[in-house]
PDB file of N, CA and C in Angstrom:
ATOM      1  N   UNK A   1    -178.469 -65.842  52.240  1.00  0.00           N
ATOM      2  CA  UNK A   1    -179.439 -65.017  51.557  1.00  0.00           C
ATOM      3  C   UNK A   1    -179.529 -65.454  50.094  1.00  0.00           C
ATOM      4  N   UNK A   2    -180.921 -65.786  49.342  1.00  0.00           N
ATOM      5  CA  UNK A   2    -181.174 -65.847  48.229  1.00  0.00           C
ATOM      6  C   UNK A   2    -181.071 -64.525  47.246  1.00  0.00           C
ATOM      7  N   UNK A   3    -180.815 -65.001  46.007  1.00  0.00           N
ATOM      8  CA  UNK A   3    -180.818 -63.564  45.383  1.00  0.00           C
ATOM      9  C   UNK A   3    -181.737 -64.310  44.098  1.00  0.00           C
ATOM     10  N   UNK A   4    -182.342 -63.508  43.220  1.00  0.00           N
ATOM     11  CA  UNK A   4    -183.333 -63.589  42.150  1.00  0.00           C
ATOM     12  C   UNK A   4    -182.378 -63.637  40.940  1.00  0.00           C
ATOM     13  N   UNK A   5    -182.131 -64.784  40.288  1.00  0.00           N
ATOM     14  CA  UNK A   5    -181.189 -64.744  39.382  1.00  0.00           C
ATOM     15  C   UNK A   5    -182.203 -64.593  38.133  1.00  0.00           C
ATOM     16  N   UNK A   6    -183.785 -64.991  37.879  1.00  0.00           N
ATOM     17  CA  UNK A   6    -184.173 -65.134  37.003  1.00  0.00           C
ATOM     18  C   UNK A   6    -185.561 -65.340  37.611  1.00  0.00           C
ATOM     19  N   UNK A   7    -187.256 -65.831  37.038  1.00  0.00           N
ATOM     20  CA  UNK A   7    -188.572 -65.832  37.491  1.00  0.00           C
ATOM     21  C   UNK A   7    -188.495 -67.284  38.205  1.00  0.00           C
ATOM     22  N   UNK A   8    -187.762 -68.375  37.721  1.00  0.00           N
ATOM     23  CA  UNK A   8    -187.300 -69.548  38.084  1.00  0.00           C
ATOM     24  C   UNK A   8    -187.360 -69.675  39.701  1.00  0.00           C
ATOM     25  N   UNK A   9    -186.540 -68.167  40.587  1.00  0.00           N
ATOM     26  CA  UNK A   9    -186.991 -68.559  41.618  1.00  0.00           C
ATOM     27  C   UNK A   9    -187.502 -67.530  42.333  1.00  0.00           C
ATOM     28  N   UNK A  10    -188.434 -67.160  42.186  1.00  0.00           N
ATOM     29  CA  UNK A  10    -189.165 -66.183  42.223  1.00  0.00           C
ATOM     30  C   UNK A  10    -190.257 -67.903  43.510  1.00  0.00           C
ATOM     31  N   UNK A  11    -190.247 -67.323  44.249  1.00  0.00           N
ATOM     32  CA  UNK A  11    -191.186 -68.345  45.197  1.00  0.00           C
ATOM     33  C   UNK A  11    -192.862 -68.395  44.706  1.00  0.00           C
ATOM     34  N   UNK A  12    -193.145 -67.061  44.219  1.00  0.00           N
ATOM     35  CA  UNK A  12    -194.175 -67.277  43.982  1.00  0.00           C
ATOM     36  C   UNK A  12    -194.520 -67.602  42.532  1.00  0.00           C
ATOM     37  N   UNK A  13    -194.016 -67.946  41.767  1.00  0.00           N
ATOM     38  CA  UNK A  13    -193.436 -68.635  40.456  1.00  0.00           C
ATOM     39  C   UNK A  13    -193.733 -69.788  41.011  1.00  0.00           C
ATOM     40  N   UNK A  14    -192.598 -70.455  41.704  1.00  0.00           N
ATOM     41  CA  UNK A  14    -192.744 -71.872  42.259  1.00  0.00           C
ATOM     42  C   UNK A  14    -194.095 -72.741  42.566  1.00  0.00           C
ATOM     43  N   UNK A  15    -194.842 -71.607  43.152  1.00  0.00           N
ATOM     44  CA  UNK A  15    -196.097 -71.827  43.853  1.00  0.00           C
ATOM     45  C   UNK A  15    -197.479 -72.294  43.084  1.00  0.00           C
ATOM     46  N   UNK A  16    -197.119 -71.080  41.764  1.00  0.00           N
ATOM     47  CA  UNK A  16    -197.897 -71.062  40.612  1.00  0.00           C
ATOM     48  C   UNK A  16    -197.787 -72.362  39.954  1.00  0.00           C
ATOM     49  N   UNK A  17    -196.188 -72.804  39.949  1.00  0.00           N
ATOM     50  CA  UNK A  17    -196.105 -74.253  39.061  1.00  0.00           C
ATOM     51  C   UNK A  17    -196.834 -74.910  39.967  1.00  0.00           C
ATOM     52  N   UNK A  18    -196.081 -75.079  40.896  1.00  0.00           N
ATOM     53  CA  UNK A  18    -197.176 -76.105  41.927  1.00  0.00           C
ATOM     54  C   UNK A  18    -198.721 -76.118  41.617  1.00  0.00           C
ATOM     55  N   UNK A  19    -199.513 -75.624  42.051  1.00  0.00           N
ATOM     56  CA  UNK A  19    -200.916 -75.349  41.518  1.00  0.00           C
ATOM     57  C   UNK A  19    -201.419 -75.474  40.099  1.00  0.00           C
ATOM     58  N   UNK A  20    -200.585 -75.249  39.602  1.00  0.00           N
ATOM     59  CA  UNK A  20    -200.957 -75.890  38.042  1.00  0.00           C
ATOM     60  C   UNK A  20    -200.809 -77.036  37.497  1.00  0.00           C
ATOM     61  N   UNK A  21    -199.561 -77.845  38.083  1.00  0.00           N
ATOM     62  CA  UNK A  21    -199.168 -79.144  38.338  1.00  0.00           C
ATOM     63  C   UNK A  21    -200.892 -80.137  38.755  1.00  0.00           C
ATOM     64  N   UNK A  22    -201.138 -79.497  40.336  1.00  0.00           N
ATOM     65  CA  UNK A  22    -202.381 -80.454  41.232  1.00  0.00           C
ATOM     66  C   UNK A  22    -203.456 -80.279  40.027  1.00  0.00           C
ATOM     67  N   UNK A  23    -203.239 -79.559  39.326  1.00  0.00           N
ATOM     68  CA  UNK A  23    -204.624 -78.826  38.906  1.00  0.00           C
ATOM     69  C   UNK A  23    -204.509 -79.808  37.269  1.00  0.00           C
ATOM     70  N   UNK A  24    -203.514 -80.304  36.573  1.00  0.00           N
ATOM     71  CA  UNK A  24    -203.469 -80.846  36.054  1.00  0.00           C
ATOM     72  C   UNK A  24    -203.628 -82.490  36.236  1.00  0.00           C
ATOM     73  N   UNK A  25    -203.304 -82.934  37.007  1.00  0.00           N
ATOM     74  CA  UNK A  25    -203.222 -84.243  38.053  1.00  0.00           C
ATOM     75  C   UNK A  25    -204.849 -84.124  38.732  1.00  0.00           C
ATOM     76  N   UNK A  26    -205.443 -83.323  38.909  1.00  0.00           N
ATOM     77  CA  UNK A  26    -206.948 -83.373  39.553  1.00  0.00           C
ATOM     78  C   UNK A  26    -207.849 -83.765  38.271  1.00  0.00           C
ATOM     79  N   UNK A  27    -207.288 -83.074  37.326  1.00  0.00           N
ATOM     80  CA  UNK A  27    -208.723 -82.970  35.928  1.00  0.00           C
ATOM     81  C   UNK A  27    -208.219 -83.737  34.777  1.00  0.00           C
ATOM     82  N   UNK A  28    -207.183 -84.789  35.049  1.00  0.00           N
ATOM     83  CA  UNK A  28    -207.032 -86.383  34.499  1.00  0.00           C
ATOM     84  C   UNK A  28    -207.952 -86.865  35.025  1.00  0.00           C
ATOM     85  N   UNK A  29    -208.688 -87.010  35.966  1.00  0.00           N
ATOM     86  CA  UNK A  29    -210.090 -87.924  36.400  1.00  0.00           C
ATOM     87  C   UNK A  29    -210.975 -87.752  35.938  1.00  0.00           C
ATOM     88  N   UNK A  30    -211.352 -86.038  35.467  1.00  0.00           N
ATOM     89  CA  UNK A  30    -212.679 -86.105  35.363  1.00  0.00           C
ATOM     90  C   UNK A  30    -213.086 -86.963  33.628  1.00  0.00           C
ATOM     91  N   UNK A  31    -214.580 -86.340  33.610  1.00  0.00           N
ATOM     92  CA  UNK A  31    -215.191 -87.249  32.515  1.00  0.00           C
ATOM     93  C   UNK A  31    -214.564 -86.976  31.454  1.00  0.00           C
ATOM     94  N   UNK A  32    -214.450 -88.006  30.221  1.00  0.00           N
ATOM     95  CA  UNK A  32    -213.852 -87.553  28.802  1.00  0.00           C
ATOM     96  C   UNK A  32    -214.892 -86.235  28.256  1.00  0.00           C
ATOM     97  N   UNK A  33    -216.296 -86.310  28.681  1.00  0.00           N
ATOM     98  CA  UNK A  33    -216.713 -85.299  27.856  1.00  0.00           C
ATOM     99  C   UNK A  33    -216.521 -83.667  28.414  1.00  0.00           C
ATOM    100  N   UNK A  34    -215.759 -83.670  29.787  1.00  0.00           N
ATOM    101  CA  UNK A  34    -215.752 -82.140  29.803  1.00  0.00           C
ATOM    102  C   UNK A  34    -214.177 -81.696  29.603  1.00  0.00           C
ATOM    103  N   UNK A  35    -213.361 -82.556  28.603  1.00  0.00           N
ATOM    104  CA  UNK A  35    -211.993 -82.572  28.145  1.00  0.00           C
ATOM    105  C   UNK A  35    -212.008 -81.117  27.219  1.00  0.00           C
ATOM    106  N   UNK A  36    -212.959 -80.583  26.950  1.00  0.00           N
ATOM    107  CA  UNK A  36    -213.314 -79.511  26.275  1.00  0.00           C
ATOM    108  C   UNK A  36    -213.517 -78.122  26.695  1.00  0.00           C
ATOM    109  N   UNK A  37    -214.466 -78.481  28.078  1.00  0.00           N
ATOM    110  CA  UNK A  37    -215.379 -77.972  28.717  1.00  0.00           C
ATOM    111  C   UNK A  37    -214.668 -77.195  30.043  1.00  0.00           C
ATOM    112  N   UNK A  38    -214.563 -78.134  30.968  1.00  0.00           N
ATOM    113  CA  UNK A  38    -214.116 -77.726  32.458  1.00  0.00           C
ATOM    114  C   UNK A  38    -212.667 -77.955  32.415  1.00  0.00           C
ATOM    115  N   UNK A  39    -212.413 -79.304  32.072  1.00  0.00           N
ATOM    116  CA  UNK A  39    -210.663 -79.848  31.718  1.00  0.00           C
ATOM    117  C   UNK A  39    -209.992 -78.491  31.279  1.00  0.00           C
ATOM    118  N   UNK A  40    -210.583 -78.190  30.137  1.00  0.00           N
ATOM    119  CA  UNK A  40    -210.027 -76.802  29.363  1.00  0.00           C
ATOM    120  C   UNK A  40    -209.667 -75.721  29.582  1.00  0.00           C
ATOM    121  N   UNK A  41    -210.857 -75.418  30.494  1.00  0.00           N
ATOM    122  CA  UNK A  41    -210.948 -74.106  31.538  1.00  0.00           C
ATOM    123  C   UNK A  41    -210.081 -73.755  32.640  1.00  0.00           C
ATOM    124  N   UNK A  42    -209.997 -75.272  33.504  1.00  0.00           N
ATOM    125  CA  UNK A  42    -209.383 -75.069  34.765  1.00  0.00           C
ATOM    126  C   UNK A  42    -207.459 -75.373  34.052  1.00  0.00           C
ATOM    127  N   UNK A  43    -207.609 -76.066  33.618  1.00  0.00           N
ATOM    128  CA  UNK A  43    -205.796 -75.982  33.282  1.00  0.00           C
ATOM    129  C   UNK A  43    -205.447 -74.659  32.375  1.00  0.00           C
ATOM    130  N   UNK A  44    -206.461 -73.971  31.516  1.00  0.00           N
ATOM    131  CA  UNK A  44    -205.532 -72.818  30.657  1.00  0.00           C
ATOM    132  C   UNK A  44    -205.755 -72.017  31.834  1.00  0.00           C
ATOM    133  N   UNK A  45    -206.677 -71.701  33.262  1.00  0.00           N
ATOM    134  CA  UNK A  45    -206.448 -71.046  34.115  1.00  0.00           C
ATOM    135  C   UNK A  45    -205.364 -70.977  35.160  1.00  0.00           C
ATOM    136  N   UNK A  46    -204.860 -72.288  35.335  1.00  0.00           N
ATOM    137  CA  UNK A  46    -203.992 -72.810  36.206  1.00  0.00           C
ATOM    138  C   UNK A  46    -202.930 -72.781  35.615  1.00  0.00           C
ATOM    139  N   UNK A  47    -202.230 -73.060  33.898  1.00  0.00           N
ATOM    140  CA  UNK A  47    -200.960 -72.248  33.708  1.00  0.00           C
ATOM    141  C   UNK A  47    -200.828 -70.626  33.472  1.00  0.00           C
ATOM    142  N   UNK A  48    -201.877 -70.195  32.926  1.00  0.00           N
ATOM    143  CA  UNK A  48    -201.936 -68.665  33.251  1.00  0.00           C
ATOM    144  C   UNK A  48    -201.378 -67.808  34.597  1.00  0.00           C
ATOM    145  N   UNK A  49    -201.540 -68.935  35.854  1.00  0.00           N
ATOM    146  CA  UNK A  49    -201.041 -67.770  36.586  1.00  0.00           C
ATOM    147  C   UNK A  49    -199.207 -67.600  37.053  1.00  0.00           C
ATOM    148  N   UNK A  50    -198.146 -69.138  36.789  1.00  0.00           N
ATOM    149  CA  UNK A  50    -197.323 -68.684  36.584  1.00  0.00           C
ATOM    150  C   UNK A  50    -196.550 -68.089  35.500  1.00  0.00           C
ATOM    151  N   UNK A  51    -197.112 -68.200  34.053  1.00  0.00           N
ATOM    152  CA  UNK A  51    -197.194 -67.731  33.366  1.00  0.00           C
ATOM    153  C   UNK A  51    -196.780 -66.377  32.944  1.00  0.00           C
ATOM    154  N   UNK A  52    -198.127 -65.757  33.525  1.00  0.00           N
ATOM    155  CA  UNK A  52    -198.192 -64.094  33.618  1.00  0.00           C
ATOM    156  C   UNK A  52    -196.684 -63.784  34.861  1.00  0.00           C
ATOM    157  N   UNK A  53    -196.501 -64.471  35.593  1.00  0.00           N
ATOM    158  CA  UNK A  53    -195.511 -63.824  36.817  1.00  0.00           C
ATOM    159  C   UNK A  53    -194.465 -63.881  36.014  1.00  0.00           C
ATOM    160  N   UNK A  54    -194.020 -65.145  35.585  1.00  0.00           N
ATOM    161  CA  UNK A  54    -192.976 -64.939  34.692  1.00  0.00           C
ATOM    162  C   UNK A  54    -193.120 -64.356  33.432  1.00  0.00           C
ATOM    163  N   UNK A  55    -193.818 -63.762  32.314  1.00  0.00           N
ATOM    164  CA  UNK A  55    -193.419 -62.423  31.649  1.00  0.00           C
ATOM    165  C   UNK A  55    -193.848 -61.100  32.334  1.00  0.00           C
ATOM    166  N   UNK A  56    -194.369 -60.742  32.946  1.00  0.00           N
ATOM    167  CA  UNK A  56    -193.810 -59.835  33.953  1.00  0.00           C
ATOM    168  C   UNK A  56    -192.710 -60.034  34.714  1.00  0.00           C
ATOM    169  N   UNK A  57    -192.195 -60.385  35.197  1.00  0.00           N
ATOM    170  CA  UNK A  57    -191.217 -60.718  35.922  1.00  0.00           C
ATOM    171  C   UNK A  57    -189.869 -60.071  34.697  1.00  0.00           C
ATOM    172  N   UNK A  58    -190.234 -60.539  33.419  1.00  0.00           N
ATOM    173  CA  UNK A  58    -188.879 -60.139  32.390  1.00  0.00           C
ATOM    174  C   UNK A  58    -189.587 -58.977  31.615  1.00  0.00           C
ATOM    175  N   UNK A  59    -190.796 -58.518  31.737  1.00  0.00           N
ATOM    176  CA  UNK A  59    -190.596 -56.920  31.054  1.00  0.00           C
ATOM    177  C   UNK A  59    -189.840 -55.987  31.579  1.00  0.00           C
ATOM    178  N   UNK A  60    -189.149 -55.989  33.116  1.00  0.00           N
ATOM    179  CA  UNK A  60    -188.160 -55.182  33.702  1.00  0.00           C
ATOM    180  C   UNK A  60    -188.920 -53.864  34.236  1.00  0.00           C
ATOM    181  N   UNK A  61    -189.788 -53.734  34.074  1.00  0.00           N
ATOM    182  CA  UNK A  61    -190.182 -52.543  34.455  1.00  0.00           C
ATOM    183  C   UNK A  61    -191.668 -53.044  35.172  1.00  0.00           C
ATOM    184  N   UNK A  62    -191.374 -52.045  36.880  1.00  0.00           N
ATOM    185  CA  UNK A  62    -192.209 -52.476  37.841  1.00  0.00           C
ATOM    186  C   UNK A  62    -193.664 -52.467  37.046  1.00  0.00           C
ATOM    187  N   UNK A  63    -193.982 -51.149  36.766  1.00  0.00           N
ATOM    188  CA  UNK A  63    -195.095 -50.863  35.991  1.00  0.00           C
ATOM    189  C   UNK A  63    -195.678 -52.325  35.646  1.00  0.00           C
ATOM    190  N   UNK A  64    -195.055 -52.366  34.336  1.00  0.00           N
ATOM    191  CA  UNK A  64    -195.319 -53.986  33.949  1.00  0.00           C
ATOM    192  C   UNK A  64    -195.456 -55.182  34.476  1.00  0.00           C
ATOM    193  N   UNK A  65    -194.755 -55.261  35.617  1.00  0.00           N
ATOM    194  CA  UNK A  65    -194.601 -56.455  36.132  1.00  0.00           C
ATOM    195  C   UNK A  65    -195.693 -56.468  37.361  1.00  0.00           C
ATOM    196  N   UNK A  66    -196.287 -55.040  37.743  1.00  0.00           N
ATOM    197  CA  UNK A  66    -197.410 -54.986  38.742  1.00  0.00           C
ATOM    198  C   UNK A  66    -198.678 -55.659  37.824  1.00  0.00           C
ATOM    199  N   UNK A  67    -198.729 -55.027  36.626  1.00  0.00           N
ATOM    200  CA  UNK A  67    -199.852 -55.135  35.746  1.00  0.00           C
ATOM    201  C   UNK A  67    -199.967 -56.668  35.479  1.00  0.00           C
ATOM    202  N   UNK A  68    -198.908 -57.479  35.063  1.00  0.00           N
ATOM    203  CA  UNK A  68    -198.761 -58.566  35.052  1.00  0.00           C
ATOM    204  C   UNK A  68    -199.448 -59.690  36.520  1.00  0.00           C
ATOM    205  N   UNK A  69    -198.965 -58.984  37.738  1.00  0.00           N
ATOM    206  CA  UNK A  69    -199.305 -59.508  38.806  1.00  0.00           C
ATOM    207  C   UNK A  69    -200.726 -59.864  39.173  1.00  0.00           C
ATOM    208  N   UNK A  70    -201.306 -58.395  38.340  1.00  0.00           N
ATOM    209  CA  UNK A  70    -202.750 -58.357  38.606  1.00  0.00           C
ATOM    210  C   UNK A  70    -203.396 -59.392  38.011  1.00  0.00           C
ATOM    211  N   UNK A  71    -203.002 -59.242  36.408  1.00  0.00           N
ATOM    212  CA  UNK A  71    -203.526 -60.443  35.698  1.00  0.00           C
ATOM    213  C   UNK A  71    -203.030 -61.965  36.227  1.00  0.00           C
ATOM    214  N   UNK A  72    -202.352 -61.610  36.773  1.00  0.00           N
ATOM    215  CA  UNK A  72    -202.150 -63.528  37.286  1.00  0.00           C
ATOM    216  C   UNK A  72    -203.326 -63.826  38.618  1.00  0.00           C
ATOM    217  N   UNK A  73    -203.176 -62.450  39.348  1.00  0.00           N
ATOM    218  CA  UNK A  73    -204.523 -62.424  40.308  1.00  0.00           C
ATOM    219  C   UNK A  73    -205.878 -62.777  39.697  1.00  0.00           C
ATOM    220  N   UNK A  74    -206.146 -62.600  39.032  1.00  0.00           N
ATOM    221  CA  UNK A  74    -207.186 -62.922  38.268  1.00  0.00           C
ATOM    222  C   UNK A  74    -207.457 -64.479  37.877  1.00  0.00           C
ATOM    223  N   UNK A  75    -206.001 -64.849  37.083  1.00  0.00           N
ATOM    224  CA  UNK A  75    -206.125 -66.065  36.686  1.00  0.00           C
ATOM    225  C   UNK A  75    -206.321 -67.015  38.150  1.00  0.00           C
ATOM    226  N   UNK A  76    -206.268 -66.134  39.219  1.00  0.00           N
ATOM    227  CA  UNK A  76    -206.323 -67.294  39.974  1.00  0.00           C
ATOM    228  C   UNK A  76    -207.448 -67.447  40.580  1.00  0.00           C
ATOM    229  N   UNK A  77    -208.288 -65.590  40.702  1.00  0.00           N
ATOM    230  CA  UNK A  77    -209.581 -65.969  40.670  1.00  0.00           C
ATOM    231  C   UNK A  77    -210.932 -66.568  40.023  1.00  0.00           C
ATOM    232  N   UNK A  78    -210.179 -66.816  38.630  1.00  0.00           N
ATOM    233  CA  UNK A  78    -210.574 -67.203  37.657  1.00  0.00           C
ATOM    234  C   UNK A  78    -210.673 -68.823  37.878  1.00  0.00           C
ATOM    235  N   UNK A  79    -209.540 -69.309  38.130  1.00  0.00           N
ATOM    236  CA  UNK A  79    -209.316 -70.727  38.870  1.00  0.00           C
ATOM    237  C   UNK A  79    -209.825 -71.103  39.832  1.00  0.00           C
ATOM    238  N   UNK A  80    -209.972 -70.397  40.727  1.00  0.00           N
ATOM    239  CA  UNK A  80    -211.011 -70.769  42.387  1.00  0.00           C
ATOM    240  C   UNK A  80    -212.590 -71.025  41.660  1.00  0.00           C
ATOM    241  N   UNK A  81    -212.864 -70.031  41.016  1.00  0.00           N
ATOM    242  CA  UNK A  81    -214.237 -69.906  40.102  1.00  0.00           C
ATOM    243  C   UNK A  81    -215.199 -71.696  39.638  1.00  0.00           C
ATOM    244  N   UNK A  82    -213.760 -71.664  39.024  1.00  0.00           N
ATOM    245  CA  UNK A  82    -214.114 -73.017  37.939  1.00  0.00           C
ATOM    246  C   UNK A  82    -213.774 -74.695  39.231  1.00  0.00           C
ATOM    247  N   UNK A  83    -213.088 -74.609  39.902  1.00  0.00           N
ATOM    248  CA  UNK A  83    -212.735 -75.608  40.985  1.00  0.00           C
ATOM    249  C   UNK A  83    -213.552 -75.388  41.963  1.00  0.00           C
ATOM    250  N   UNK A  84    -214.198 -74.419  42.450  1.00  0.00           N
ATOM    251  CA  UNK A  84    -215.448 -74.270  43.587  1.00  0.00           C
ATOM    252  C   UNK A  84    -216.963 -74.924  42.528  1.00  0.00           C
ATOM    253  N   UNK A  85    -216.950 -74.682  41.250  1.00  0.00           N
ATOM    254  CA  UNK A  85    -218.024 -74.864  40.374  1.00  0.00           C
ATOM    255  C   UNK A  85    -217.610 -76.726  39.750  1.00  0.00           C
ATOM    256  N   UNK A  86    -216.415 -77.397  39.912  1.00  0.00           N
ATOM    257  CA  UNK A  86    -216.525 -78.534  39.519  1.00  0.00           C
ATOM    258  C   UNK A  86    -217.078 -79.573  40.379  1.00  0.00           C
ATOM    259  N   UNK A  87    -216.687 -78.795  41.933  1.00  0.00           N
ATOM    260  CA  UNK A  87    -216.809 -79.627  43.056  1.00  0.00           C
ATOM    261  C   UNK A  87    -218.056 -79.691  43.653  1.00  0.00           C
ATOM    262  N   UNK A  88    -218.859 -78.662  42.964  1.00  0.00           N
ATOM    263  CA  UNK A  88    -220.590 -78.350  43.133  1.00  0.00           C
ATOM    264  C   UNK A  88    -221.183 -78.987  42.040  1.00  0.00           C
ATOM    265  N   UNK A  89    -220.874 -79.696  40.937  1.00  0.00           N
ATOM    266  CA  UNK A  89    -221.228 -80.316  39.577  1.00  0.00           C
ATOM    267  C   UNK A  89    -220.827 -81.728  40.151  1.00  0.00           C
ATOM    268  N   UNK A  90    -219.911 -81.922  40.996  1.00  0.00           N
ATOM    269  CA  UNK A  90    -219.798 -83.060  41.082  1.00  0.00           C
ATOM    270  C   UNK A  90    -218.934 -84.389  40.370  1.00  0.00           C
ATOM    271  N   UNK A  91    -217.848 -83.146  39.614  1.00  0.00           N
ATOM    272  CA  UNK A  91    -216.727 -83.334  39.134  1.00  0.00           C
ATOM    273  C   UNK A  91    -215.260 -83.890  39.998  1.00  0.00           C
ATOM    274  N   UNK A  92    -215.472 -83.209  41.137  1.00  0.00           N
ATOM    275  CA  UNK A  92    -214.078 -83.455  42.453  1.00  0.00           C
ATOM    276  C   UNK A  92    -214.846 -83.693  43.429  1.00  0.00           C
ATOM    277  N   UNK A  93    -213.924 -83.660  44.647  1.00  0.00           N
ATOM    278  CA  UNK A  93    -214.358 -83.255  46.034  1.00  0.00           C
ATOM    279  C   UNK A  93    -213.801 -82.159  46.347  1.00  0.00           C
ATOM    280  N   UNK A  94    -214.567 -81.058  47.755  1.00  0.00           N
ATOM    281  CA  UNK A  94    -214.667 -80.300  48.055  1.00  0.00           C
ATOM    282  C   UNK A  94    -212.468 -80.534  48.760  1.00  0.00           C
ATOM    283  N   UNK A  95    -212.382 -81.358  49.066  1.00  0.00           N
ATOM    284  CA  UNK A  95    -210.846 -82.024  49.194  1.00  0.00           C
ATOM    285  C   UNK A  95    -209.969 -81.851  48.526  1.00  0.00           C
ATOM    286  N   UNK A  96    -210.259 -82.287  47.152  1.00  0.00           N
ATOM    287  CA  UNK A  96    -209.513 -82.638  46.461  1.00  0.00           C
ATOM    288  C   UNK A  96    -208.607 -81.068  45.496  1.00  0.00           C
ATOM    289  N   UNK A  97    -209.754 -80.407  45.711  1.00  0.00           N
ATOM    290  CA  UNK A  97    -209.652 -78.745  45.420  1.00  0.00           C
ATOM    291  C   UNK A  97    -208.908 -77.712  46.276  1.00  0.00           C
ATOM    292  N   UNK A  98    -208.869 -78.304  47.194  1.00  0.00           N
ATOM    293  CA  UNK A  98    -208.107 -77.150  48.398  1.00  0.00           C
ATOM    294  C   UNK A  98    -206.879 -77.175  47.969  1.00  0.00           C
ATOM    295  N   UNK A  99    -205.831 -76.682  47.257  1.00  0.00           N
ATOM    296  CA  UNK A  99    -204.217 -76.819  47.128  1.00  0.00           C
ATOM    297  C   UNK A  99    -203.630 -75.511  47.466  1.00  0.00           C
TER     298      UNK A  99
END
């Protein structure tokens, strides 16, 4: 049996790095001029969501750490948003987005 020593292994922590990782590694390709634009968007969305798990995760109090959850929900709908909209611009493939 695992026990939670810290957000470190929190699985869905893990998951979040993961996805922010592809998501960084996907939008090294695109064009230099949307380094501003979409580049910008989709990675401050994509570390936002482990992010938020881990300081929720250390305000200690469920309250907080639900509220926290939500906002990472977000960041991730926030992220589907901008990766369904690069791959319709013609930035990725419809492939290359699924993680």
């Amino acid at each position: 049996m695992s026990y939670i020593n810290n957000f470190k292994d929190l699985i869905i922590w893990q998951k979040g790095m993961d996805i922010a990782e592809k998501c960084y590694l996907l939008t090294k390709f695109f064009p230099k001029d949307e380094l501003y634009g979409m580049v910008q968007q989709i990675r401050r969305a994509a570390v936002s969501i482990p992010a938020n798990i881990a300081e929720g995760y250390g305000r200690r109090s469920t309250a907080e750490y639900i509220r926290f959850l939500n906002i990472a929900q977000g960041s991730i709908n926030e992220l589907e948003t901008h990766l369904i909209l690069s791959s319709r611009v013609g930035l990725s493939k419809q492939t290359d987005i699924e993680v």
